[in-house]
C-alpha atoms as a PDB file:
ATOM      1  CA  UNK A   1      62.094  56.579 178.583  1.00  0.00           C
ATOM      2  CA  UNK A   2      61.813  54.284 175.149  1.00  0.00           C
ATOM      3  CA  UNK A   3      58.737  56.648 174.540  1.00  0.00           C
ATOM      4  CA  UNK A   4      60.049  59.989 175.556  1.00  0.00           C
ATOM      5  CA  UNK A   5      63.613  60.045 173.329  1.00  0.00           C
ATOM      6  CA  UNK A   6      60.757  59.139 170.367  1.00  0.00           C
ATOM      7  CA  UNK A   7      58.638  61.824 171.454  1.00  0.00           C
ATOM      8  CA  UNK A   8      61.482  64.266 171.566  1.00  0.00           C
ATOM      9  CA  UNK A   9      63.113  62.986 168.298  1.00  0.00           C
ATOM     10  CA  UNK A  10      59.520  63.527 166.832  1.00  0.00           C
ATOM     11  CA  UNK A  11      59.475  66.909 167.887  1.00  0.00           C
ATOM     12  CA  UNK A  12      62.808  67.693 166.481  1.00  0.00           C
ATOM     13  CA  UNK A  13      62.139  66.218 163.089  1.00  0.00           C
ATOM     14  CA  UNK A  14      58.734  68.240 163.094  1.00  0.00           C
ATOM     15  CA  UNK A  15      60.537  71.690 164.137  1.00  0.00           C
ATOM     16  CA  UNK A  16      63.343  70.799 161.285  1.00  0.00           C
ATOM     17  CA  UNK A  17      60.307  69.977 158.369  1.00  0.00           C
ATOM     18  CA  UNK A  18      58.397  73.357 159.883  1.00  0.00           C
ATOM     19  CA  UNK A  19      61.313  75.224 158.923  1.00  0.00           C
ATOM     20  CA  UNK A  20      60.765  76.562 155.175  1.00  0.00           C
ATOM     21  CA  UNK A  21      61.692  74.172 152.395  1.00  0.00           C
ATOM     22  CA  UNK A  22      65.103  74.472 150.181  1.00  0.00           C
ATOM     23  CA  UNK A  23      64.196  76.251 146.872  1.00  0.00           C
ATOM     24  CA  UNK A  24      63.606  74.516 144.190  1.00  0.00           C
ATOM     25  CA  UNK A  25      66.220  74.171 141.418  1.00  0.00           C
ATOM     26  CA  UNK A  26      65.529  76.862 138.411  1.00  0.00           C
ATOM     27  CA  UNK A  27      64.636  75.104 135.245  1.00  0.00           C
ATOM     28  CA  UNK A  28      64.275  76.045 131.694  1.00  0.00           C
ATOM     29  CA  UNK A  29      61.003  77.172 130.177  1.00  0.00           C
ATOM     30  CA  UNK A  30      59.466  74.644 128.191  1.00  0.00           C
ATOM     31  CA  UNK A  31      60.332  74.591 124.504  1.00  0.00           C
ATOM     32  CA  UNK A  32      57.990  75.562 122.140  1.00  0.00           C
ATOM     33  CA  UNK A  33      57.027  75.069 118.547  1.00  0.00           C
ATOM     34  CA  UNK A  34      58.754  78.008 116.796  1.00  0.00           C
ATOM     35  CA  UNK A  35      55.656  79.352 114.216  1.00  0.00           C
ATOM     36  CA  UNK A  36      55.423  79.079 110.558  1.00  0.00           C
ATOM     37  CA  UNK A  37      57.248  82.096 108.860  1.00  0.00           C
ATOM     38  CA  UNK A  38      54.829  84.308 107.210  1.00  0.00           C
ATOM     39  CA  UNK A  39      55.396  84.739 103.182  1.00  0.00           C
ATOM     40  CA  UNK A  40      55.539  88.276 102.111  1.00  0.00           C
ATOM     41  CA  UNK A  41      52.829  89.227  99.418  1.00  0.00           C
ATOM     42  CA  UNK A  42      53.446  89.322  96.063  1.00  0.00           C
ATOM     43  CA  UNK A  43      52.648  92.849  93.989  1.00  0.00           C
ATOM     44  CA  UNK A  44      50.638  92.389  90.985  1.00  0.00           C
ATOM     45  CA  UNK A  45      52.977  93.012  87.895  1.00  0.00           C
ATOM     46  CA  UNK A  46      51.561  94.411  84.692  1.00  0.00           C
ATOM     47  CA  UNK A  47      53.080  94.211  81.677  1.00  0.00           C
ATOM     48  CA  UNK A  48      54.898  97.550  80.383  1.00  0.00           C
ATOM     49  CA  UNK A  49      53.995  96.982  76.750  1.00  0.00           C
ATOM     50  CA  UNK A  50      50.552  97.686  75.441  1.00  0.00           C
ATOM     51  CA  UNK A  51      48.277  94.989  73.827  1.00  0.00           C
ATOM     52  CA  UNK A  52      47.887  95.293  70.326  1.00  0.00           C
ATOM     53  CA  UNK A  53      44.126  94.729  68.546  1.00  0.00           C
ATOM     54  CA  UNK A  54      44.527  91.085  67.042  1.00  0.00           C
ATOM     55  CA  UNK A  55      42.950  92.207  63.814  1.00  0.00           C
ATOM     56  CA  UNK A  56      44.385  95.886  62.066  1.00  0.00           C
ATOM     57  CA  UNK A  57      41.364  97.925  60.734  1.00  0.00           C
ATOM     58  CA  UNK A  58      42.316  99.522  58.200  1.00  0.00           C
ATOM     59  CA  UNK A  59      39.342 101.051  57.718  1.00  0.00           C
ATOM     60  CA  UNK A  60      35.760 101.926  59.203  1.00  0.00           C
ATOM     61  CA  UNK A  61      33.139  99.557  57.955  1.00  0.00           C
ATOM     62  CA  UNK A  62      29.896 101.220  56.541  1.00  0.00           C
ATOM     63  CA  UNK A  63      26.584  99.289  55.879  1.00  0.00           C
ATOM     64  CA  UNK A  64      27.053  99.701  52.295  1.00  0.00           C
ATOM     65  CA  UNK A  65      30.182  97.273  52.567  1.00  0.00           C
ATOM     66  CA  UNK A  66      28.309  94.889  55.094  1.00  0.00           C
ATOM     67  CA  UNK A  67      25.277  94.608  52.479  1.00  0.00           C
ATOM     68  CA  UNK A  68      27.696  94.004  49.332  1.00  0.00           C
ATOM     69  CA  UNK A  69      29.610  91.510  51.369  1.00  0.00           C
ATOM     70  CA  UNK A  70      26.478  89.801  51.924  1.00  0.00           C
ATOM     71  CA  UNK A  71      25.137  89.649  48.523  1.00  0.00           C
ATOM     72  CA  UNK A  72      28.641  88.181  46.919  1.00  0.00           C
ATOM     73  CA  UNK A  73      28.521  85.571  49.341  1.00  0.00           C
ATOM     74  CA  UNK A  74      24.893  84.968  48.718  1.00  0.00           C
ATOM     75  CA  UNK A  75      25.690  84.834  45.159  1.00  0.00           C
ATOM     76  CA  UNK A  76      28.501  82.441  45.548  1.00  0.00           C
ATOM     77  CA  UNK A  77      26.174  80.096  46.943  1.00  0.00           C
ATOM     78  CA  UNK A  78      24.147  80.135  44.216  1.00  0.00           C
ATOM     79  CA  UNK A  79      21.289  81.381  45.858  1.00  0.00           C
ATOM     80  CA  UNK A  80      18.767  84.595  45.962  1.00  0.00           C
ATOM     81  CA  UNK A  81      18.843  87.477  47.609  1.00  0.00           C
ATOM     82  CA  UNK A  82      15.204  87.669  47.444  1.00  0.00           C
ATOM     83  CA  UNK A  83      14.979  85.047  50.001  1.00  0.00           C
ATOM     84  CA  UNK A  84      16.569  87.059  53.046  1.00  0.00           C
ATOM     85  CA  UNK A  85      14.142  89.932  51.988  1.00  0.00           C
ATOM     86  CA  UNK A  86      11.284  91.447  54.304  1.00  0.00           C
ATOM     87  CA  UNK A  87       8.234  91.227  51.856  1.00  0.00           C
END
């Protein structure tokens, strides 16, 4: 009899654990890293005023100037003109 009220209590149990299990509790999803923000792009920004030459020409050089300009500073060395010549 010791054996059969085990058996049957066995049974029980088994048909009571064969029945489906209780649902599990719902949990939160995980937490994540939030990502980095992106930075916008920046435009390129160009100056509204226009560049001005660093040197004002007043006027168009010719050789003639170039070659005079050469020979006063020649002279103001103190030295000939004949040397820079093609003989």
């Amino acid at each position: 009899m010791k054996y059969i009220k085990k058996f049957e209590k066995f049974i029980n149990e088994a048909t009571i654990t064969a029945s489906p299990a209780p649902a599990k509790p719902t949990t939160a999803p995980p937490i994540t890293k939030p990502e980095r923000p992106v930075k916008p792009g920046k435009p390129i920004v160009r100056p509204n005023v226009d560049p001005e030459p660093k040197a004002e020409k007043d006027k168009k050089v010719t050789e003639m100037d170039v070659a005079k300009r050469f020979i006063d500073e020649v002279n103001a060395k103190g030295e000939s003109v004949e040397k820079y010549l093609n003989k």
